[in-house]
PDB file of N, CA and C in Angstrom:
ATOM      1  N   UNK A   1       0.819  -1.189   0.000  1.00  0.00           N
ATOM      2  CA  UNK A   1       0.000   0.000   0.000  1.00  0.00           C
ATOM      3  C   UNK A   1       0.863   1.253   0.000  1.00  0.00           C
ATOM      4  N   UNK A   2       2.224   0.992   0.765  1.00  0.00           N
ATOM      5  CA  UNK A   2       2.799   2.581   0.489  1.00  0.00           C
ATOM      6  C   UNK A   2       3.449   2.683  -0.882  1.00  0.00           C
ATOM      7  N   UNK A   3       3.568   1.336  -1.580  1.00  0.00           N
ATOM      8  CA  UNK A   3       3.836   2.068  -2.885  1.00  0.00           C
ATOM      9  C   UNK A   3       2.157   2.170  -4.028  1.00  0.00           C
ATOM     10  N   UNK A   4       1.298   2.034  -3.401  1.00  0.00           N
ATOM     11  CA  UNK A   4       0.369   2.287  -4.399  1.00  0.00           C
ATOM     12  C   UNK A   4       0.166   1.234  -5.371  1.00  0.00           C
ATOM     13  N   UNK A   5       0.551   0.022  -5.613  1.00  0.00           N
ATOM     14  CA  UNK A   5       0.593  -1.337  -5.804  1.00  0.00           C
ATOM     15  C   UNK A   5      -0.739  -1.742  -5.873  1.00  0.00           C
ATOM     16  N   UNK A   6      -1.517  -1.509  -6.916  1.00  0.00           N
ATOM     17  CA  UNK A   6      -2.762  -2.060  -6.917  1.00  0.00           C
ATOM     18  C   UNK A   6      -2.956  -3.837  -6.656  1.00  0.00           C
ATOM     19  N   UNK A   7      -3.509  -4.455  -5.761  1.00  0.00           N
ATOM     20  CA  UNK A   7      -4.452  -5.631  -4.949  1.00  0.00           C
ATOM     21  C   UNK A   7      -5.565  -5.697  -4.817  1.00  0.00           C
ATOM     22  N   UNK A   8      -5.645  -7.389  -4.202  1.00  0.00           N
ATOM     23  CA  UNK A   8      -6.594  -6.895  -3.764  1.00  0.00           C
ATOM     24  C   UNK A   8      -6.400  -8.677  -2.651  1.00  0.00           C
ATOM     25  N   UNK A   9      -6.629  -8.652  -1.430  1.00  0.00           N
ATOM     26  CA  UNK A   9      -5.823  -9.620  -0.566  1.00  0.00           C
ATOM     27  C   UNK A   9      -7.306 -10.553  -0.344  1.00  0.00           C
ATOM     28  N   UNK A  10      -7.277 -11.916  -0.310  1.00  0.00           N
ATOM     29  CA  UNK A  10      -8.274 -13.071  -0.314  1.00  0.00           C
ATOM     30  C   UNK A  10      -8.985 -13.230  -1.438  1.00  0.00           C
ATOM     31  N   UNK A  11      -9.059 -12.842  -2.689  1.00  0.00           N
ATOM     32  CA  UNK A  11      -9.834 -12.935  -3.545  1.00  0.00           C
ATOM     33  C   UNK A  11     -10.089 -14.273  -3.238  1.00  0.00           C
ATOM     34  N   UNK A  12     -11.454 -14.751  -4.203  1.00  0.00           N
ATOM     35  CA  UNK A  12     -12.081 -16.356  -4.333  1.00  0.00           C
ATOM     36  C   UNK A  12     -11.593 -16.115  -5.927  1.00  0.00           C
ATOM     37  N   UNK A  13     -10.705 -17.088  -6.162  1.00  0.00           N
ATOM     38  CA  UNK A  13     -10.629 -17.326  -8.268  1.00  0.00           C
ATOM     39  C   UNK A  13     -11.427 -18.652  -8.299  1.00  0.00           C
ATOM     40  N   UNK A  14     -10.938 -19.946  -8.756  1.00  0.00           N
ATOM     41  CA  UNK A  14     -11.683 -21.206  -9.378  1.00  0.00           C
ATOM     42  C   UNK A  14     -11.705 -21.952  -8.289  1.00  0.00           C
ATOM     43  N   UNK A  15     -12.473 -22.666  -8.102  1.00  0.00           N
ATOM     44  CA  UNK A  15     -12.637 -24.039  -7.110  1.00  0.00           C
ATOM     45  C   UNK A  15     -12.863 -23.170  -5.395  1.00  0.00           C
ATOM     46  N   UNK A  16     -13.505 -21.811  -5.471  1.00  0.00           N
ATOM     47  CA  UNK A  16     -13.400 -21.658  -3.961  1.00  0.00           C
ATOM     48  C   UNK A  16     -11.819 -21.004  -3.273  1.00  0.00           C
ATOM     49  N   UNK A  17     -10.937 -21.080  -4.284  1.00  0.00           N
ATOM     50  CA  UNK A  17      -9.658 -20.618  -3.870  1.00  0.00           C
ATOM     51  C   UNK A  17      -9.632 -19.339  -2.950  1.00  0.00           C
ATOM     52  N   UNK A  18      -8.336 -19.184  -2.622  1.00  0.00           N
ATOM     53  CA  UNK A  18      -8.519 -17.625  -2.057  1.00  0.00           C
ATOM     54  C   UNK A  18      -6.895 -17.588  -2.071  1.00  0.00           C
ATOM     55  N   UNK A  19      -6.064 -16.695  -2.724  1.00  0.00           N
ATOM     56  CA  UNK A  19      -4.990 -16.712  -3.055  1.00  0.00           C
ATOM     57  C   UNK A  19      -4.884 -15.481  -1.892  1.00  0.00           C
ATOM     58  N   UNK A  20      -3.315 -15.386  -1.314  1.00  0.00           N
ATOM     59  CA  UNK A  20      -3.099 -14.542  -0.280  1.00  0.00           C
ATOM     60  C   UNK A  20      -3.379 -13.372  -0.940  1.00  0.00           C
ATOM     61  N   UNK A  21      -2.540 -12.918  -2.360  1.00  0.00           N
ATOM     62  CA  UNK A  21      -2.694 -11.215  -2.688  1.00  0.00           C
ATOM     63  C   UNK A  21      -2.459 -11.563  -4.654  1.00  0.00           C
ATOM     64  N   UNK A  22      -3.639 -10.929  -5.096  1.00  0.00           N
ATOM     65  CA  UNK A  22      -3.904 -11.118  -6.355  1.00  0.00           C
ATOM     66  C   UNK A  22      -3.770  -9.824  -6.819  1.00  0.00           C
ATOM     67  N   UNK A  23      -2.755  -9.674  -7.961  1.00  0.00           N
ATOM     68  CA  UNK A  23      -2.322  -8.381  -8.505  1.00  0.00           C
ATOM     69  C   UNK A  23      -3.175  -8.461 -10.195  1.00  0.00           C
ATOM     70  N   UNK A  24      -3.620  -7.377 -10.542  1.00  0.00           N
ATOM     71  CA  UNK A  24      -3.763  -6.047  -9.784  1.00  0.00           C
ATOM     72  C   UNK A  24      -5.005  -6.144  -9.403  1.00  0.00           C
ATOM     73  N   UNK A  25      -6.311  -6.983  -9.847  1.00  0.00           N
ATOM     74  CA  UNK A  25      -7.309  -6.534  -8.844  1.00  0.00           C
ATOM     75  C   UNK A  25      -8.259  -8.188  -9.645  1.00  0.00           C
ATOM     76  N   UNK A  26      -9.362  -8.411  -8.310  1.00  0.00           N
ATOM     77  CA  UNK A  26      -9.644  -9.576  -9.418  1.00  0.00           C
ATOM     78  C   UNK A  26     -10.521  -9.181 -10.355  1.00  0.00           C
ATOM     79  N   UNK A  27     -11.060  -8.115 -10.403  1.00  0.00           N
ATOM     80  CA  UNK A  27     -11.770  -7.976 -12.028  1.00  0.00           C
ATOM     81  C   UNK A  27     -11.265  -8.205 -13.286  1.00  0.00           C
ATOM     82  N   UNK A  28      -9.703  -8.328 -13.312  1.00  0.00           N
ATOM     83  CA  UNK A  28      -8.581  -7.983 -14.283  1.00  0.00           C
ATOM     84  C   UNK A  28      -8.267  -9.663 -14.366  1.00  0.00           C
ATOM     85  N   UNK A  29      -8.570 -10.533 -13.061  1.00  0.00           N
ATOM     86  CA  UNK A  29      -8.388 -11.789 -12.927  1.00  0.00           C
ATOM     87  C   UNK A  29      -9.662 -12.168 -14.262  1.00  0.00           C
ATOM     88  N   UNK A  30     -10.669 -12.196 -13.513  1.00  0.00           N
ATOM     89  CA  UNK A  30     -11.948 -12.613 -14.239  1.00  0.00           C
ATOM     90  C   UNK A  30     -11.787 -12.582 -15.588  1.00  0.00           C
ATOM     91  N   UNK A  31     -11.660 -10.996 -15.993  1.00  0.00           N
ATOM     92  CA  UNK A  31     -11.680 -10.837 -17.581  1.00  0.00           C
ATOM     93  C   UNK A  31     -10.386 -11.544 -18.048  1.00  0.00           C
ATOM     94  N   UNK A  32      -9.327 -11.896 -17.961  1.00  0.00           N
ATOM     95  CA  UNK A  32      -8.093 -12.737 -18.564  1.00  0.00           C
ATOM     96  C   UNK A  32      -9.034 -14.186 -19.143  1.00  0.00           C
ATOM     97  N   UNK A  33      -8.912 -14.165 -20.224  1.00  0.00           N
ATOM     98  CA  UNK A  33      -9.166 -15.554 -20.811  1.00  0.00           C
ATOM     99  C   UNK A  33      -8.870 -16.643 -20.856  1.00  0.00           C
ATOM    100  N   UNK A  34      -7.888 -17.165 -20.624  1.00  0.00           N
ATOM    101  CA  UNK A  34      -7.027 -18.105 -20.116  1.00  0.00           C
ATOM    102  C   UNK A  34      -5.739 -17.883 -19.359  1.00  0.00           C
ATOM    103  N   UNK A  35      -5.004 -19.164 -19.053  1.00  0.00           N
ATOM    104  CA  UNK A  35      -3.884 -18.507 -18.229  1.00  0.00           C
ATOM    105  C   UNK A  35      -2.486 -17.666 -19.222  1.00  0.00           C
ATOM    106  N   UNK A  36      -1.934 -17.426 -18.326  1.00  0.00           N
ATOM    107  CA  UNK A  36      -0.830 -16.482 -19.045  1.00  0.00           C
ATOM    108  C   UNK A  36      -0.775 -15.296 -19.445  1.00  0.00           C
ATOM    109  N   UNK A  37      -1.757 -14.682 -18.871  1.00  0.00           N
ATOM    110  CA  UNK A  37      -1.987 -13.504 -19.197  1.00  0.00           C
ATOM    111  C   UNK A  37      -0.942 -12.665 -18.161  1.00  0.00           C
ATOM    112  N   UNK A  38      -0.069 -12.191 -19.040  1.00  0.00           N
ATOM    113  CA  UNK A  38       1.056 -11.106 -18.206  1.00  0.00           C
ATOM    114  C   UNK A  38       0.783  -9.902 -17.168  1.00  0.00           C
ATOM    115  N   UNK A  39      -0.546 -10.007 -17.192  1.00  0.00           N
ATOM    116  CA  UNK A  39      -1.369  -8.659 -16.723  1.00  0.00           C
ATOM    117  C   UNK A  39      -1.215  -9.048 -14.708  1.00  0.00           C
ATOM    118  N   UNK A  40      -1.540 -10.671 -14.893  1.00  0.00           N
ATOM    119  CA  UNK A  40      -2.034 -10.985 -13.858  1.00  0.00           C
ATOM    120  C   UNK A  40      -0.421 -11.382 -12.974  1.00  0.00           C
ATOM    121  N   UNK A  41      -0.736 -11.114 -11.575  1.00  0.00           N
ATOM    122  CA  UNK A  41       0.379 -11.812 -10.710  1.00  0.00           C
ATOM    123  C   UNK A  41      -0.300 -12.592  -9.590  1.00  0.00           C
ATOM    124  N   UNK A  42       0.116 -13.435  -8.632  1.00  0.00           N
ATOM    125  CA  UNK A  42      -0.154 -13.758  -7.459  1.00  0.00           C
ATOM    126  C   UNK A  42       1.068 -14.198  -5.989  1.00  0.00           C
ATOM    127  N   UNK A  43       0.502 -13.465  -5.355  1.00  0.00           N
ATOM    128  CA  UNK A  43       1.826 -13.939  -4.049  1.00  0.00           C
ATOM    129  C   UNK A  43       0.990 -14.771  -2.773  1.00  0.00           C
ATOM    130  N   UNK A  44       1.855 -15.742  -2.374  1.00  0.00           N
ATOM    131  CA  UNK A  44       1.067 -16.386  -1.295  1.00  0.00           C
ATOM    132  C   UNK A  44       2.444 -16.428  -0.201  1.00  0.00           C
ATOM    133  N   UNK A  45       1.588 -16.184   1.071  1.00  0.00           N
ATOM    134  CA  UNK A  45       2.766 -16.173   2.243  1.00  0.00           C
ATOM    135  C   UNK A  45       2.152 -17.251   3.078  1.00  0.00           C
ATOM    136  N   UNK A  46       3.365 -17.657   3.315  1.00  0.00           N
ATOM    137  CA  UNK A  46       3.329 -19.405   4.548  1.00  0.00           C
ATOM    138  C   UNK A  46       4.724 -18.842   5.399  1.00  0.00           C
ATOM    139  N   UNK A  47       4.440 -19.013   6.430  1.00  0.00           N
ATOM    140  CA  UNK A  47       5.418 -19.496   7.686  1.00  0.00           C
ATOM    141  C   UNK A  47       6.415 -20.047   7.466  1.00  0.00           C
ATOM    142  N   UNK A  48       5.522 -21.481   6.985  1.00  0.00           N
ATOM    143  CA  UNK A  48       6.780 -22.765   6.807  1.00  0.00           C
ATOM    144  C   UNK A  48       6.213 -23.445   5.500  1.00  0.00           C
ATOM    145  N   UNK A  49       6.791 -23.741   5.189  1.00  0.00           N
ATOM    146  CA  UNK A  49       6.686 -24.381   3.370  1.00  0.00           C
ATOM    147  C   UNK A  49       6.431 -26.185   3.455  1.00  0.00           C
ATOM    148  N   UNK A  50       7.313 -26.868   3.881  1.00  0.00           N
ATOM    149  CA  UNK A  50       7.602 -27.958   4.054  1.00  0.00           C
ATOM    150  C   UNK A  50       7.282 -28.328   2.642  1.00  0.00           C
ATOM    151  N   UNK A  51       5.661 -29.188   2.758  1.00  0.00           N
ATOM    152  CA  UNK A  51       5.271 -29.981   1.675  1.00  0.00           C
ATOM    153  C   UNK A  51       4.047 -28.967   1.208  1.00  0.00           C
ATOM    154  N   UNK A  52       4.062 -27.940   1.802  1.00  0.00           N
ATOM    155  CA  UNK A  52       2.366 -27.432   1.667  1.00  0.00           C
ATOM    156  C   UNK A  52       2.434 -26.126   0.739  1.00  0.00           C
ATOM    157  N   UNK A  53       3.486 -25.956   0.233  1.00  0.00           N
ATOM    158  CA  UNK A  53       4.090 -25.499  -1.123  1.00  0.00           C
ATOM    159  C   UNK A  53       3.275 -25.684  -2.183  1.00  0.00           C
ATOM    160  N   UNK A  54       2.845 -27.153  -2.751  1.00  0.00           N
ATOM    161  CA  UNK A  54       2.048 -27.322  -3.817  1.00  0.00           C
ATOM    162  C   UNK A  54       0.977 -26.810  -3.666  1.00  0.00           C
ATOM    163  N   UNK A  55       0.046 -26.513  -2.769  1.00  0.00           N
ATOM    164  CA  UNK A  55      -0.976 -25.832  -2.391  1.00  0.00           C
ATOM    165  C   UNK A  55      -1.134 -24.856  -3.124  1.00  0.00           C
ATOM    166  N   UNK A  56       0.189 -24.381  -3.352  1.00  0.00           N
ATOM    167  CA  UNK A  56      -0.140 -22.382  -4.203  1.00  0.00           C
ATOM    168  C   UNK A  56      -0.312 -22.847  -5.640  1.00  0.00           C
ATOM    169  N   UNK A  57       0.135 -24.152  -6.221  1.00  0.00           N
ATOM    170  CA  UNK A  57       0.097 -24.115  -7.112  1.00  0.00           C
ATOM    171  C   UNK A  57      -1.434 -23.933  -8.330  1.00  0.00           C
ATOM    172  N   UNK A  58      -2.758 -24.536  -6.950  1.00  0.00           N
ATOM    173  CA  UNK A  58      -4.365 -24.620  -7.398  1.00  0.00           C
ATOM    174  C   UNK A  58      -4.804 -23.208  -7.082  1.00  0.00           C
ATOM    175  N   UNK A  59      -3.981 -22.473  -6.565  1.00  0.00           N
ATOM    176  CA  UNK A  59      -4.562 -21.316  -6.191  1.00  0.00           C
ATOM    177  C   UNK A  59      -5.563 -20.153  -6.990  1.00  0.00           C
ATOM    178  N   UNK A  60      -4.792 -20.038  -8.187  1.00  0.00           N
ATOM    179  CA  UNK A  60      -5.257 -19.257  -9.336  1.00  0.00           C
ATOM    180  C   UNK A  60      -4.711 -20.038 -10.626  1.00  0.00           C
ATOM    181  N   UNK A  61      -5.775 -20.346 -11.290  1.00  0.00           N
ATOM    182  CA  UNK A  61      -5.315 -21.276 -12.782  1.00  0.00           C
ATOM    183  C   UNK A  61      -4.797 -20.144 -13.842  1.00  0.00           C
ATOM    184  N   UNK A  62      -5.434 -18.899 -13.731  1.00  0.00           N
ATOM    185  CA  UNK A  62      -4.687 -18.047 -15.281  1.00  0.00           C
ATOM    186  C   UNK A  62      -3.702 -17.705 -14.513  1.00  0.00           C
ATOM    187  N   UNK A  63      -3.187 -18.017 -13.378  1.00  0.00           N
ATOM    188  CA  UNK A  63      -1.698 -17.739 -13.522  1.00  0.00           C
ATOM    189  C   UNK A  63      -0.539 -18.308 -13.848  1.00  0.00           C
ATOM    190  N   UNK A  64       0.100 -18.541 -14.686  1.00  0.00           N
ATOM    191  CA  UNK A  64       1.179 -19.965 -14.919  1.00  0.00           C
ATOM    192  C   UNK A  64       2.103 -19.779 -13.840  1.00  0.00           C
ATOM    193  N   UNK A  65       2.764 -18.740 -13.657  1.00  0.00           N
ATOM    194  CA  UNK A  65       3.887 -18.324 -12.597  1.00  0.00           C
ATOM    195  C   UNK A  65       3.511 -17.835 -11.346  1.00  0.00           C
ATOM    196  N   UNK A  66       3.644 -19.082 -10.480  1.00  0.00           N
ATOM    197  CA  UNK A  66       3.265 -18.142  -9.062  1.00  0.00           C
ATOM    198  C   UNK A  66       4.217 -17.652  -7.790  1.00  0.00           C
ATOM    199  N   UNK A  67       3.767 -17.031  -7.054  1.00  0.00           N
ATOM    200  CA  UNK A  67       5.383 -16.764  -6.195  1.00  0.00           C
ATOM    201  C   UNK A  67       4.603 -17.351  -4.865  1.00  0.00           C
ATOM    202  N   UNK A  68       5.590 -17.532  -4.164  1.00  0.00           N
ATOM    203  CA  UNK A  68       5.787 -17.936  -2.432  1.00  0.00           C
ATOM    204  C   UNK A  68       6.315 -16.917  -1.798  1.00  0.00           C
ATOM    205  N   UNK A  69       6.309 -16.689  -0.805  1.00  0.00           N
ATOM    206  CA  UNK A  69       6.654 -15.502  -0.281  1.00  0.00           C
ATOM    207  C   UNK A  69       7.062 -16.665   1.207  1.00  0.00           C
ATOM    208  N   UNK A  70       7.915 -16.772   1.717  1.00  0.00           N
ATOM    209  CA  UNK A  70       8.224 -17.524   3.161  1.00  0.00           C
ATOM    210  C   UNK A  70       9.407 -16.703   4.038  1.00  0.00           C
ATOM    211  N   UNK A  71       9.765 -17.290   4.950  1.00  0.00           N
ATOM    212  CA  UNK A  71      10.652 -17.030   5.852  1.00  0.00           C
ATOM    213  C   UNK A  71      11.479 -18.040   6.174  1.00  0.00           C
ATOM    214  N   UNK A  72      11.001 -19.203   6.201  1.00  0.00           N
ATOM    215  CA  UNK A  72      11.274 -20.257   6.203  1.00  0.00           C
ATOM    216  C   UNK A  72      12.749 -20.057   5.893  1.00  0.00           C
ATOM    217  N   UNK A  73      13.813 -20.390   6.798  1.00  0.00           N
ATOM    218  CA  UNK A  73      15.202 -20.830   6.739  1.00  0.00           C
ATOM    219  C   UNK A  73      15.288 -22.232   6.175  1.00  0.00           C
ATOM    220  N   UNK A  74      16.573 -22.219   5.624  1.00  0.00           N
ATOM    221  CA  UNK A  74      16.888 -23.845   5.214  1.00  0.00           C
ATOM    222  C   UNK A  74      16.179 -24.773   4.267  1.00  0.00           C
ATOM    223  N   UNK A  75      15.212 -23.626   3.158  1.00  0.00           N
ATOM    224  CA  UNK A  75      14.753 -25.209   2.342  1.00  0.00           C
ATOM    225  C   UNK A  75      16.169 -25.105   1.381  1.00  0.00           C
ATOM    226  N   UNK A  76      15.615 -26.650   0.938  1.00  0.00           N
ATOM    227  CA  UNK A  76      16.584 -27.747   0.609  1.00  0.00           C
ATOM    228  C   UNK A  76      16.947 -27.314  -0.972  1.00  0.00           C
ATOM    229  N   UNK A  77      18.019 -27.297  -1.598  1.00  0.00           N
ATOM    230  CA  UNK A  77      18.128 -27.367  -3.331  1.00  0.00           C
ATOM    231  C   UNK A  77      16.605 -28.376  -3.607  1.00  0.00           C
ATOM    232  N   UNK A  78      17.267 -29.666  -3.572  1.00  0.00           N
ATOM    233  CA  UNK A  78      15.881 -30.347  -4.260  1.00  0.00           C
ATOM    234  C   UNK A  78      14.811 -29.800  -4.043  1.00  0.00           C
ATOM    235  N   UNK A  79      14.302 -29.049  -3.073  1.00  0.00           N
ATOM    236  CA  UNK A  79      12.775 -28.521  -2.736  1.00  0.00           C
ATOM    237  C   UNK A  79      12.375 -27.782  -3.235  1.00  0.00           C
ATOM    238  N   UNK A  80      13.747 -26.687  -3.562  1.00  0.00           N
ATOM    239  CA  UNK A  80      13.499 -25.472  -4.645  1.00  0.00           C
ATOM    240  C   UNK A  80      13.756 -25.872  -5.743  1.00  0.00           C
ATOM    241  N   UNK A  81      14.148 -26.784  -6.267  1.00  0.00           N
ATOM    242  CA  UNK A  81      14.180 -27.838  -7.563  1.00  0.00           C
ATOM    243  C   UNK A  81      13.176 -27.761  -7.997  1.00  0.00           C
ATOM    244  N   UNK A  82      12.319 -28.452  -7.011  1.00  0.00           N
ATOM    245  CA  UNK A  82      10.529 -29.163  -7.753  1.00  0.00           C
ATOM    246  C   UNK A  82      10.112 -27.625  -7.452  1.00  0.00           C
ATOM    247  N   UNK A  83      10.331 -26.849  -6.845  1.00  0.00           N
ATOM    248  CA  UNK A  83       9.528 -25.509  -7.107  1.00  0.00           C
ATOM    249  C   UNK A  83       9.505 -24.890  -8.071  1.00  0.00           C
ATOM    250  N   UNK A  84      11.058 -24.672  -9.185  1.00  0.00           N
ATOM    251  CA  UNK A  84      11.613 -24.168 -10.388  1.00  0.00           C
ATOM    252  C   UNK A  84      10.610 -25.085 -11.288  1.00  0.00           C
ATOM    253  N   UNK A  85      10.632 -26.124 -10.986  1.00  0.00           N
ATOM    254  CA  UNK A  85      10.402 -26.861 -11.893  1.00  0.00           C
ATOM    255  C   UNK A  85       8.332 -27.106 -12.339  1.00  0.00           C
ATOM    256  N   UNK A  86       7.651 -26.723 -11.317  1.00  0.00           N
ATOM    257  CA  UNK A  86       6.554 -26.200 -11.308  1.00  0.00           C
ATOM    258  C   UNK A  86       5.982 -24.720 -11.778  1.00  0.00           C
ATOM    259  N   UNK A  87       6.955 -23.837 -11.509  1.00  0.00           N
ATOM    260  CA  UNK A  87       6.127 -22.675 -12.188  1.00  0.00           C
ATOM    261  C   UNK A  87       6.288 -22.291 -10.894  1.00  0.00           C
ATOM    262  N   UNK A  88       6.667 -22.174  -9.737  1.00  0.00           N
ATOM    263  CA  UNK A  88       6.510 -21.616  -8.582  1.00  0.00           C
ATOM    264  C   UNK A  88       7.569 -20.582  -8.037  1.00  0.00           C
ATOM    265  N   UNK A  89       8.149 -19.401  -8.088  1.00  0.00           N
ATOM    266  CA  UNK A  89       8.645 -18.556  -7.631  1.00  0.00           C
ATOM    267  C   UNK A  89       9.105 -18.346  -5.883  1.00  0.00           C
ATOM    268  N   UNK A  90      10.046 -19.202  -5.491  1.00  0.00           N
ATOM    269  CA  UNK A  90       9.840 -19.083  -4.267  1.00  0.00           C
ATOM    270  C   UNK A  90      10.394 -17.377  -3.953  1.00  0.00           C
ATOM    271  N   UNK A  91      10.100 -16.937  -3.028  1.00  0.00           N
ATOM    272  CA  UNK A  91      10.521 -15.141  -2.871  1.00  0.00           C
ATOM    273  C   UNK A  91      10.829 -15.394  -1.189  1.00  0.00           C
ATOM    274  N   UNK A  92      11.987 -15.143  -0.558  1.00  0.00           N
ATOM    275  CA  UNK A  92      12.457 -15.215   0.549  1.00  0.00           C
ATOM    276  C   UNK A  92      13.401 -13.948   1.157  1.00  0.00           C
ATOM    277  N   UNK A  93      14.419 -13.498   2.557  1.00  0.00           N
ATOM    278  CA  UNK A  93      15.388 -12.794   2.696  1.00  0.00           C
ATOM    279  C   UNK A  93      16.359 -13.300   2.089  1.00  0.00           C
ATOM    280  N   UNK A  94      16.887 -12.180   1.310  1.00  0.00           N
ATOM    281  CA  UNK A  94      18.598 -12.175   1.647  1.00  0.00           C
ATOM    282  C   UNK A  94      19.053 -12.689   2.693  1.00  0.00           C
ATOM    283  N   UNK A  95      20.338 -12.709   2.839  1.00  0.00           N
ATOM    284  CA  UNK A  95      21.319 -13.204   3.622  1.00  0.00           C
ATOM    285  C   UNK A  95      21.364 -11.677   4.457  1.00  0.00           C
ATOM    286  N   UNK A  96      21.132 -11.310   5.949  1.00  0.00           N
ATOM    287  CA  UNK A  96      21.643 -10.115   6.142  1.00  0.00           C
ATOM    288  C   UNK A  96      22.833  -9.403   6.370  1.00  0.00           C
ATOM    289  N   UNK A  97      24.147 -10.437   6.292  1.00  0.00           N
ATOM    290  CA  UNK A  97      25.525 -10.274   6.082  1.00  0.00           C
ATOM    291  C   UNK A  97      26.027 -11.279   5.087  1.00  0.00           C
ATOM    292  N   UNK A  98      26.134 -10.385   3.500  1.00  0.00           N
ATOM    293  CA  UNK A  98      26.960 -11.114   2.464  1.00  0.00           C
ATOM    294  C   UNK A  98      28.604 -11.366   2.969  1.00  0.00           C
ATOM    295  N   UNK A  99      28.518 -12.037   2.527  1.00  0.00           N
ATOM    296  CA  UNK A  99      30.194 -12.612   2.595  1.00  0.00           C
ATOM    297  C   UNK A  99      31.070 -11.175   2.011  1.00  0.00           C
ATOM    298  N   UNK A 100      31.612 -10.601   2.953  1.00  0.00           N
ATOM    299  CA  UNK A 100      32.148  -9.347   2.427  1.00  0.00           C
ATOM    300  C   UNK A 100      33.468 -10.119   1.749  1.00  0.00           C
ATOM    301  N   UNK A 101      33.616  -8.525   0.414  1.00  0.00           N
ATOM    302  CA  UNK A 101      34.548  -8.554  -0.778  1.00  0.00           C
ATOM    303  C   UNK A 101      36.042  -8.070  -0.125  1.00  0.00           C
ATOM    304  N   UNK A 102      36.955  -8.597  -0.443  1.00  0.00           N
ATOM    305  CA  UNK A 102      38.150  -8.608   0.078  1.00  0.00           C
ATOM    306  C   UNK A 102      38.328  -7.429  -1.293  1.00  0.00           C
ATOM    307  N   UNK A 103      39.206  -6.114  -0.702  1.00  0.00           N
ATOM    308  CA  UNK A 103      39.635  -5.625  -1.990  1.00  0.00           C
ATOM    309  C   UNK A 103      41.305  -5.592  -1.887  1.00  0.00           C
ATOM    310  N   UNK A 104      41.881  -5.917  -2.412  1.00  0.00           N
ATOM    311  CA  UNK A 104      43.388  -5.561  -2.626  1.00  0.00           C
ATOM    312  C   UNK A 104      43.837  -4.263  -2.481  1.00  0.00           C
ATOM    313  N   UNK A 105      44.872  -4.065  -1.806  1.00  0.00           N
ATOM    314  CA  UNK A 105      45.183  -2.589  -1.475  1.00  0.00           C
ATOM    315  C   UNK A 105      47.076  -2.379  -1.658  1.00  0.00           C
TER     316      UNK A 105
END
């Protein structure tokens, strides 16, 4: 909201869904004709991911690409494997201390 980021948070899309935050609004959902429409985004936030990851994937069907939004420390390569490999965007922190750059002097 402070950047003005048009949403709109719980929408219902297909099957009863309710995706955490559907960009930019679901009227824009509705009218998209099938999936892939570039117009549309979706973000879903979980705690903890484990297995309950695939979940985002029924969330909204015209979206092909969806994101995760977690906190979750420590998932696994393979976990973010099958996530790449679904269409799923996981979105997490940075590291809050990069490995600082040695410069030659």
């Amino acid at each position: 909201m402070a950047h003005d980021i048009r949403h709109v948070r719980g929408a219902v899309t297909e099957h009863n869904h309710k995706p955490d935050f559907l960009f930019p609004d679901l009227a824009t959902y509705q009218a998209a004709p099938t999936a892939g429409d570039a117009r549309l985004t979706m973000l879903e936030a979980k705690s903890s991911c484990k297995d309950r990851w695939r979940q985002v994937l029924a969330e909204a069907e015209k979206i092909s690409r969806k994101h995760l939004l977690t906190l979750e420390p420590g998932i696994s390569e393979p976990q973010t494997n099958q996530m790449e490999a679904s269409s799923l965007q996981l979105v997490g922190e940075r590291p809050m201390n990069p490995t600082p750059r040695v410069v030659a002097g």
